[in-house]
PDB file of N, CA and C in Angstrom:
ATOM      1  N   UNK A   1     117.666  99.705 100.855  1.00  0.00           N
ATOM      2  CA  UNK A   1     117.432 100.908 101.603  1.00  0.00           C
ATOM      3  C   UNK A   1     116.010 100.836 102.160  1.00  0.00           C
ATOM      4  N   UNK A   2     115.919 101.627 103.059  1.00  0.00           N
ATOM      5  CA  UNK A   2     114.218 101.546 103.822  1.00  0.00           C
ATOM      6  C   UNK A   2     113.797 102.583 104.020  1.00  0.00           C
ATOM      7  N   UNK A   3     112.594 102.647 104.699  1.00  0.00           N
ATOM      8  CA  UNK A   3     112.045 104.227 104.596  1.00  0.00           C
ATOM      9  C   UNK A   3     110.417 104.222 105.025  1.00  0.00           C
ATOM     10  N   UNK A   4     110.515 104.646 106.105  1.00  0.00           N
ATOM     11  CA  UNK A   4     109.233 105.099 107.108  1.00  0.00           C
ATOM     12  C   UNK A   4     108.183 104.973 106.168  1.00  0.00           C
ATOM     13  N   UNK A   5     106.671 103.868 106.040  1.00  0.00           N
ATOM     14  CA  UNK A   5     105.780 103.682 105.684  1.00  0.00           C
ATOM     15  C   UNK A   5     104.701 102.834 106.752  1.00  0.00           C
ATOM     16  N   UNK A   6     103.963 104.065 107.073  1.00  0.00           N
ATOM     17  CA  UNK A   6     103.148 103.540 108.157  1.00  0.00           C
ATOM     18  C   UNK A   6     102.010 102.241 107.393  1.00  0.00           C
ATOM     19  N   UNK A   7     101.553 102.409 106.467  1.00  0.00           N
ATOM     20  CA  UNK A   7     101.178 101.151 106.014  1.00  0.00           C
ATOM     21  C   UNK A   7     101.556 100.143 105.464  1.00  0.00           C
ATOM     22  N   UNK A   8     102.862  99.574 105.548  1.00  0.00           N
ATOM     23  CA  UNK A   8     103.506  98.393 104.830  1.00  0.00           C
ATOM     24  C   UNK A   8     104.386  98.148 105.688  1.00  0.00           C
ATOM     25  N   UNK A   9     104.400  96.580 105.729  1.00  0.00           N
ATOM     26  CA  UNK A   9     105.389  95.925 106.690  1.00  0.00           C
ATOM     27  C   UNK A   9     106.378  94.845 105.892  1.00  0.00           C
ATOM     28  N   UNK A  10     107.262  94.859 106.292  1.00  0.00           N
ATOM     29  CA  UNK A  10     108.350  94.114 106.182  1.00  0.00           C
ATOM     30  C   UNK A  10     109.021  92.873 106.654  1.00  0.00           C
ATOM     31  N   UNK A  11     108.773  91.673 105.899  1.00  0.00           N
ATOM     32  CA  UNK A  11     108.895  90.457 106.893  1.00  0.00           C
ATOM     33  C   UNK A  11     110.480  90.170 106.792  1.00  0.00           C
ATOM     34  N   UNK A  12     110.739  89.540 108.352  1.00  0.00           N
ATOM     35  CA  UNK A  12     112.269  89.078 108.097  1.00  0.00           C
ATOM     36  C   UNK A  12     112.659  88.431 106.385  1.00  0.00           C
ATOM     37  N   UNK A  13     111.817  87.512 106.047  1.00  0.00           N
ATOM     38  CA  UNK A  13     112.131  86.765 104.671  1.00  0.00           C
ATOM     39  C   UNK A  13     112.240  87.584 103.592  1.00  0.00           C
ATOM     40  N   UNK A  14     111.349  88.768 103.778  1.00  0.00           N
ATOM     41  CA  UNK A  14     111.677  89.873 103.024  1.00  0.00           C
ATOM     42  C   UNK A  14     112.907  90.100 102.661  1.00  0.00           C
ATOM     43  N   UNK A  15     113.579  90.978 103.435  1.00  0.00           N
ATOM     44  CA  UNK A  15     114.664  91.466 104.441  1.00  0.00           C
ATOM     45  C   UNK A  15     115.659  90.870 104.358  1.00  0.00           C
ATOM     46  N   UNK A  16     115.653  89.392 104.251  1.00  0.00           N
ATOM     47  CA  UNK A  16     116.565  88.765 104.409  1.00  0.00           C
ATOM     48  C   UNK A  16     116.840  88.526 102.578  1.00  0.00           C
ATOM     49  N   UNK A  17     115.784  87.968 101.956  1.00  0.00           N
ATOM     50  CA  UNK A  17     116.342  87.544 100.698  1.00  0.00           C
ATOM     51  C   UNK A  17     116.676  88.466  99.539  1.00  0.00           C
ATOM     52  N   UNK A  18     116.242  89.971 100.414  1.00  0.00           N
ATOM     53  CA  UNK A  18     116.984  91.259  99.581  1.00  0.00           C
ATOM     54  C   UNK A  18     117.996  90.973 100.287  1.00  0.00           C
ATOM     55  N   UNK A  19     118.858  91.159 101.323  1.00  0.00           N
ATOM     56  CA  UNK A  19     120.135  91.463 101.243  1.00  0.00           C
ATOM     57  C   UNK A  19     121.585  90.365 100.787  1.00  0.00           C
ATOM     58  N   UNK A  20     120.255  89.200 100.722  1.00  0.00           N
ATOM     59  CA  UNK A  20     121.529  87.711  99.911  1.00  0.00           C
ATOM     60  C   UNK A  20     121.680  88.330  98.403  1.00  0.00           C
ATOM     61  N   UNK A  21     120.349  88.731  98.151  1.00  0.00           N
ATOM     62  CA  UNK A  21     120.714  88.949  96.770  1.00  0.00           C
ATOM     63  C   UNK A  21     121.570  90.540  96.486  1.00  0.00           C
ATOM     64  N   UNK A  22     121.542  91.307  96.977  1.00  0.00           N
ATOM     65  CA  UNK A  22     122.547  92.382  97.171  1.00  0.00           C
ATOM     66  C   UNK A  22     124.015  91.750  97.444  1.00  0.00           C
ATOM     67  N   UNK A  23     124.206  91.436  98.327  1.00  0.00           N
ATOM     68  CA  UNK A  23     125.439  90.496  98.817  1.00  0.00           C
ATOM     69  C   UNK A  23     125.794  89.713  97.895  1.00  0.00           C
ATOM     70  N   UNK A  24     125.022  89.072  97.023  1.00  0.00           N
ATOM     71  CA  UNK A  24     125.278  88.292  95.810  1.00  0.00           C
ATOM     72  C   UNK A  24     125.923  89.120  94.611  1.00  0.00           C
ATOM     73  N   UNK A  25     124.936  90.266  94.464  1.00  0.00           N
ATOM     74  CA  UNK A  25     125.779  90.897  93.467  1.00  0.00           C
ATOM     75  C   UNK A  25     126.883  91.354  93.321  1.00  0.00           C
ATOM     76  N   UNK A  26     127.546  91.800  94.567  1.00  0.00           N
ATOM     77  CA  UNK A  26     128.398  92.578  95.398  1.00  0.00           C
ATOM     78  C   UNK A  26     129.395  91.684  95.891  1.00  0.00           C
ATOM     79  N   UNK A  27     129.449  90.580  95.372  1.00  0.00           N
ATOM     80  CA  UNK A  27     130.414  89.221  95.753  1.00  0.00           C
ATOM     81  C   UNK A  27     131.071  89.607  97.124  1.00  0.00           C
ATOM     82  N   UNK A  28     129.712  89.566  98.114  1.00  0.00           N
ATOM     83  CA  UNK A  28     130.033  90.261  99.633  1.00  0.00           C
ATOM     84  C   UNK A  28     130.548  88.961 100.471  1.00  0.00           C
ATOM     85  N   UNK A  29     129.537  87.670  99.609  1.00  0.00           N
ATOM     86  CA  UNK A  29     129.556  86.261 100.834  1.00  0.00           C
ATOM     87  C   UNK A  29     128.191  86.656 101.334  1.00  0.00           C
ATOM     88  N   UNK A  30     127.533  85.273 102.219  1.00  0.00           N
ATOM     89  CA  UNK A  30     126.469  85.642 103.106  1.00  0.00           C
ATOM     90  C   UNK A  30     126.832  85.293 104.804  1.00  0.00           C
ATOM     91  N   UNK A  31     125.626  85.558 104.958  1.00  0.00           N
ATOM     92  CA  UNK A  31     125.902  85.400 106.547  1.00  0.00           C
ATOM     93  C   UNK A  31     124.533  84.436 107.271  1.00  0.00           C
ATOM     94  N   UNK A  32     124.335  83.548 107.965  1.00  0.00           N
ATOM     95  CA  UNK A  32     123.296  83.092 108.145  1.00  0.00           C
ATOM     96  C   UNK A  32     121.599  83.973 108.860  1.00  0.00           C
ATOM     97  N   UNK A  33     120.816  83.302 108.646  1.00  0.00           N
ATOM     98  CA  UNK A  33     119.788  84.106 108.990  1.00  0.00           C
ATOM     99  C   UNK A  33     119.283  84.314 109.975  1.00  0.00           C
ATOM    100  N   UNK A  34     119.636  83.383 110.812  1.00  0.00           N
ATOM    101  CA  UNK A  34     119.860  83.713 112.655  1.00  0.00           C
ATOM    102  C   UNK A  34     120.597  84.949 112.698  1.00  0.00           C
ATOM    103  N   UNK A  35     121.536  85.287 112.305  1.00  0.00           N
ATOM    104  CA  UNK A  35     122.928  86.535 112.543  1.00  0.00           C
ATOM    105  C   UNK A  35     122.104  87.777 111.959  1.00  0.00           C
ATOM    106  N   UNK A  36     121.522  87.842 110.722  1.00  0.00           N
ATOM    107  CA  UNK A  36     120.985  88.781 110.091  1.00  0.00           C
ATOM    108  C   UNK A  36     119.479  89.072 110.926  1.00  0.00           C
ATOM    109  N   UNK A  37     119.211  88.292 110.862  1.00  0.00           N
ATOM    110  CA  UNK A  37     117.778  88.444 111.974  1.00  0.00           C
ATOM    111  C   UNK A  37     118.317  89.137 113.252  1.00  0.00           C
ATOM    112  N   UNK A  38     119.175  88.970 114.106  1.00  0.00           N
ATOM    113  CA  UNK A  38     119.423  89.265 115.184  1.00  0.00           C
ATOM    114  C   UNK A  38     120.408  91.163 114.799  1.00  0.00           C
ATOM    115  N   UNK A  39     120.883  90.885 113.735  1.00  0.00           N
ATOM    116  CA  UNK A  39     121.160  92.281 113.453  1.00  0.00           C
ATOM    117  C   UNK A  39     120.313  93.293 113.406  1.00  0.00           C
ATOM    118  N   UNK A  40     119.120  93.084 112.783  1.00  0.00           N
ATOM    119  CA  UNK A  40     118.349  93.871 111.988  1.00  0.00           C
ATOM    120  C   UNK A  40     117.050  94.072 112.907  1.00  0.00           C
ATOM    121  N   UNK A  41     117.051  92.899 113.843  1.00  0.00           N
ATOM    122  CA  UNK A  41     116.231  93.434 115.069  1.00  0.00           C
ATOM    123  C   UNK A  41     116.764  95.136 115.770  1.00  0.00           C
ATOM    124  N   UNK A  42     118.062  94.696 116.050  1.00  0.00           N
ATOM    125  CA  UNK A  42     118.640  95.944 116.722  1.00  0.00           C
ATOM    126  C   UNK A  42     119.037  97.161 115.824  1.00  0.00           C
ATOM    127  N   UNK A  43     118.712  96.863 114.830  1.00  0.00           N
ATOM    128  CA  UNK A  43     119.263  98.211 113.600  1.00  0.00           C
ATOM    129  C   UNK A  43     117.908  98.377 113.573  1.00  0.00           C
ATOM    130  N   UNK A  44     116.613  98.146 113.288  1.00  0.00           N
ATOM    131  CA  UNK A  44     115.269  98.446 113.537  1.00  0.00           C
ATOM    132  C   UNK A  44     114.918  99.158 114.728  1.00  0.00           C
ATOM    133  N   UNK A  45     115.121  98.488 115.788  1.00  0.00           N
ATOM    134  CA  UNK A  45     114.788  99.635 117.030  1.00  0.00           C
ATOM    135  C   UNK A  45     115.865 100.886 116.915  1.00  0.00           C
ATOM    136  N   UNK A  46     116.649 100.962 116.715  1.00  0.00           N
ATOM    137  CA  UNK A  46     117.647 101.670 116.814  1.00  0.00           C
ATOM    138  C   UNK A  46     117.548 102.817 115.795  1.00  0.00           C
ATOM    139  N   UNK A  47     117.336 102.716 114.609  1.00  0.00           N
ATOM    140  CA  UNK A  47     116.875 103.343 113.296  1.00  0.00           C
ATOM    141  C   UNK A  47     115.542 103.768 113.014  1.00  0.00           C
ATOM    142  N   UNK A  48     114.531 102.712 113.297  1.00  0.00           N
ATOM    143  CA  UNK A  48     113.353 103.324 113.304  1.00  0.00           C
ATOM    144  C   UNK A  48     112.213 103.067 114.205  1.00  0.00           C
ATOM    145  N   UNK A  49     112.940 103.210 115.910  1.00  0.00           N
ATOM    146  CA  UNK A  49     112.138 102.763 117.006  1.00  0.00           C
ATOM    147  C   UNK A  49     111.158 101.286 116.507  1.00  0.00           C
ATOM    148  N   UNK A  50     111.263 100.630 115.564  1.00  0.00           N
ATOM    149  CA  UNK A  50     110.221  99.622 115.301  1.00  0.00           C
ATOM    150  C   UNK A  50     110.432  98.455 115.828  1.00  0.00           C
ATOM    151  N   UNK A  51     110.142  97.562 116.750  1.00  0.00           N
ATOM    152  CA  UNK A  51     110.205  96.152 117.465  1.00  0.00           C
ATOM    153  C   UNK A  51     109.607  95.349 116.577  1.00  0.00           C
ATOM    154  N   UNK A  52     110.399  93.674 116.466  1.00  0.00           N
ATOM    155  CA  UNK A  52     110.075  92.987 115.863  1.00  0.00           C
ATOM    156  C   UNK A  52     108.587  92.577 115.949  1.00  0.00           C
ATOM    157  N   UNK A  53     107.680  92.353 115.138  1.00  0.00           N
ATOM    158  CA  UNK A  53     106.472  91.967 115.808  1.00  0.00           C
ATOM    159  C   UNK A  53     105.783  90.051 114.885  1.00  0.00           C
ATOM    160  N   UNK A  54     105.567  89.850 115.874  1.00  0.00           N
ATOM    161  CA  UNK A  54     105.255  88.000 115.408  1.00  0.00           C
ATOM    162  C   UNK A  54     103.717  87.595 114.923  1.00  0.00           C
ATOM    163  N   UNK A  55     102.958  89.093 114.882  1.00  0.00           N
ATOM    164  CA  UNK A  55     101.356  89.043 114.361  1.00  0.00           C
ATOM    165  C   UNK A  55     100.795  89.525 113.241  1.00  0.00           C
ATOM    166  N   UNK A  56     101.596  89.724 111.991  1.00  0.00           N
ATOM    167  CA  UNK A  56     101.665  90.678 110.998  1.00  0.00           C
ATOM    168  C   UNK A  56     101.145  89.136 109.971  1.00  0.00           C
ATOM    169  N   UNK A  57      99.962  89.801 109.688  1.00  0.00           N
ATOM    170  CA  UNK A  57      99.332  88.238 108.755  1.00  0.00           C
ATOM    171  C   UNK A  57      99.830  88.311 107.231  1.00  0.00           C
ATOM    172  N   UNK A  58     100.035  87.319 106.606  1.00  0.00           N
ATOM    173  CA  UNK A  58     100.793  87.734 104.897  1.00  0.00           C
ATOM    174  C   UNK A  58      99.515  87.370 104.497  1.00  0.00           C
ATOM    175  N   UNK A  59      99.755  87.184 102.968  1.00  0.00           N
ATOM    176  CA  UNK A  59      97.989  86.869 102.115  1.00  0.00           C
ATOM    177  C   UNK A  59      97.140  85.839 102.809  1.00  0.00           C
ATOM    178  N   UNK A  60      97.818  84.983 102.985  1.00  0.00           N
ATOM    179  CA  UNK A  60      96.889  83.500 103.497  1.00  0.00           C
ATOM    180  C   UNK A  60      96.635  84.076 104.806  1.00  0.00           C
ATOM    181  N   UNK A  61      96.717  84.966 105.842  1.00  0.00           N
ATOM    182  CA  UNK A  61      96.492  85.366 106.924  1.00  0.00           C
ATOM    183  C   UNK A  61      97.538  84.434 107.839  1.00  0.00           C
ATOM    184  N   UNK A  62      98.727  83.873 107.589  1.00  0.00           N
ATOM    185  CA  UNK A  62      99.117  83.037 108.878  1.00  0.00           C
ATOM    186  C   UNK A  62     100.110  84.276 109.230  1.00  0.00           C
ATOM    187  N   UNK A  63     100.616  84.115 110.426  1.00  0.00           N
ATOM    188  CA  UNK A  63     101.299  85.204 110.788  1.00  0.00           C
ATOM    189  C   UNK A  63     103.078  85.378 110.561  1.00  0.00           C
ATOM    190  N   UNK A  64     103.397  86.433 110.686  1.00  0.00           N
ATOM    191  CA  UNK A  64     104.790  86.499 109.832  1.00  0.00           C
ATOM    192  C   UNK A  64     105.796  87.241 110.987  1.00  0.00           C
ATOM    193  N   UNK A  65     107.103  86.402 111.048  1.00  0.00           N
ATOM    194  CA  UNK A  65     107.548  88.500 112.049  1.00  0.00           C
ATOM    195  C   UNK A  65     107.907  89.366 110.896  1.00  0.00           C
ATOM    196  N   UNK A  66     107.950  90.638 110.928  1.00  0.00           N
ATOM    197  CA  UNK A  66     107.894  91.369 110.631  1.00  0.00           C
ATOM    198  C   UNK A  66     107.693  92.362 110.925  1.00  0.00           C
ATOM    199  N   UNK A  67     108.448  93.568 110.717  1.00  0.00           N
ATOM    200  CA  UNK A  67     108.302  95.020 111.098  1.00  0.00           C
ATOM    201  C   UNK A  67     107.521  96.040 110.304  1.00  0.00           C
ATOM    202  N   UNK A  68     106.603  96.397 111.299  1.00  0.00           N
ATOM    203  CA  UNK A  68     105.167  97.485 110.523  1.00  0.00           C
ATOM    204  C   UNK A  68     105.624  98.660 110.395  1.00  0.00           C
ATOM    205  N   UNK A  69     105.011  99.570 109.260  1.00  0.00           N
ATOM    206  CA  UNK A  69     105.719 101.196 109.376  1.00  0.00           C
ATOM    207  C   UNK A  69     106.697 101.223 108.746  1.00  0.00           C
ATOM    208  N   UNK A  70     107.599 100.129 107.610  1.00  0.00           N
ATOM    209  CA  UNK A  70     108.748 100.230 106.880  1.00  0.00           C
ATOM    210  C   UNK A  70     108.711  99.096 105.727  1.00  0.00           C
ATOM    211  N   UNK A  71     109.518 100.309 104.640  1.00  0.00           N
ATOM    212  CA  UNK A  71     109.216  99.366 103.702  1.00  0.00           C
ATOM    213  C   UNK A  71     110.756  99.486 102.722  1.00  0.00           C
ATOM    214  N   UNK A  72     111.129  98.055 102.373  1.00  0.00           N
ATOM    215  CA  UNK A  72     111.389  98.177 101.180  1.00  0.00           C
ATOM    216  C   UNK A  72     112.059  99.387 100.290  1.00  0.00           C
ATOM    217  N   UNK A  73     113.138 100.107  99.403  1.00  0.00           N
ATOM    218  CA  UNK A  73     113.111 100.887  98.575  1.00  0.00           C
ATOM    219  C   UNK A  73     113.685 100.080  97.195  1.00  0.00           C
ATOM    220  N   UNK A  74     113.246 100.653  96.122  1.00  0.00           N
ATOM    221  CA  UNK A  74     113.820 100.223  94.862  1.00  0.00           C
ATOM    222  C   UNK A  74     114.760 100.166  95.061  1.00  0.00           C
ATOM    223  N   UNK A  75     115.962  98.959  94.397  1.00  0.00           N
ATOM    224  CA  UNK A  75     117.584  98.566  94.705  1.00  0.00           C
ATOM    225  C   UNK A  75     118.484  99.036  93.175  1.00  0.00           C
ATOM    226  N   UNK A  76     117.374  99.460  92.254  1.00  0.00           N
ATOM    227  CA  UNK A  76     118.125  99.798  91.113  1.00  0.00           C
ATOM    228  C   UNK A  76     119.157 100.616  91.161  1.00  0.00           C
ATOM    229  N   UNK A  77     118.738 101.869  92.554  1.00  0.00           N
ATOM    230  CA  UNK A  77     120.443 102.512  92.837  1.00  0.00           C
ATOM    231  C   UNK A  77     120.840 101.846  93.133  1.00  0.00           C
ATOM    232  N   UNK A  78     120.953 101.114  94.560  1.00  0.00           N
ATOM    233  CA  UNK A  78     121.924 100.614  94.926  1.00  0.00           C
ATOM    234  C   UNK A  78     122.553  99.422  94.093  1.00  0.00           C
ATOM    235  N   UNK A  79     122.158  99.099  93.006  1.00  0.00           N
ATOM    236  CA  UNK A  79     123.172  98.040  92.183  1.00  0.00           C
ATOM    237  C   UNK A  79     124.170  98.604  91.037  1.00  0.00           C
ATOM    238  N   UNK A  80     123.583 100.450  90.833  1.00  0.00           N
ATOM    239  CA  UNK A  80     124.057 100.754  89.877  1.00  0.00           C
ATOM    240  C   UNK A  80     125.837 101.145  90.592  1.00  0.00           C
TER     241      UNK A  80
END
């Protein structure tokens, strides 16, 4: 789940290796990360006006895409 946080951003790898592992639990199957990337671009603008952005630095400062202004929610509901 996600949820409007103007200071924390969200990298595709993020994003992506929460929902394998959701999908994992959930014996959903996966889907590749080209497909999920290209989903979640358009469920991002669409959901929370946010455009992918390719300048978002992680610890080492190299740059990440990732979407600013969203973050993450605890998955403990959603597994229960």
């Amino acid at each position: 789940m996600l949820s409007h946080s103007n200071n924390d951003c969200l990298t595709v790898t993020q994003a992506y290796n929460h929902f394998c592992r959701l999908a994992e639990l959930r014996q959903l199957g996966s889907i590749k990360r080209s497909v999920f990337k290209t989903t979640m671009v358009d469920l991002m603008l669409d959901r929370f006006g946010l455009a992918l952005r390719r300048d978002v630095p992680d610890a080492l400062g190299k740059h990440q895409e990732a979407w600013k202004g969203v973050k993450l929610l605890e998955t403990d509901i959603l597994v229960a």
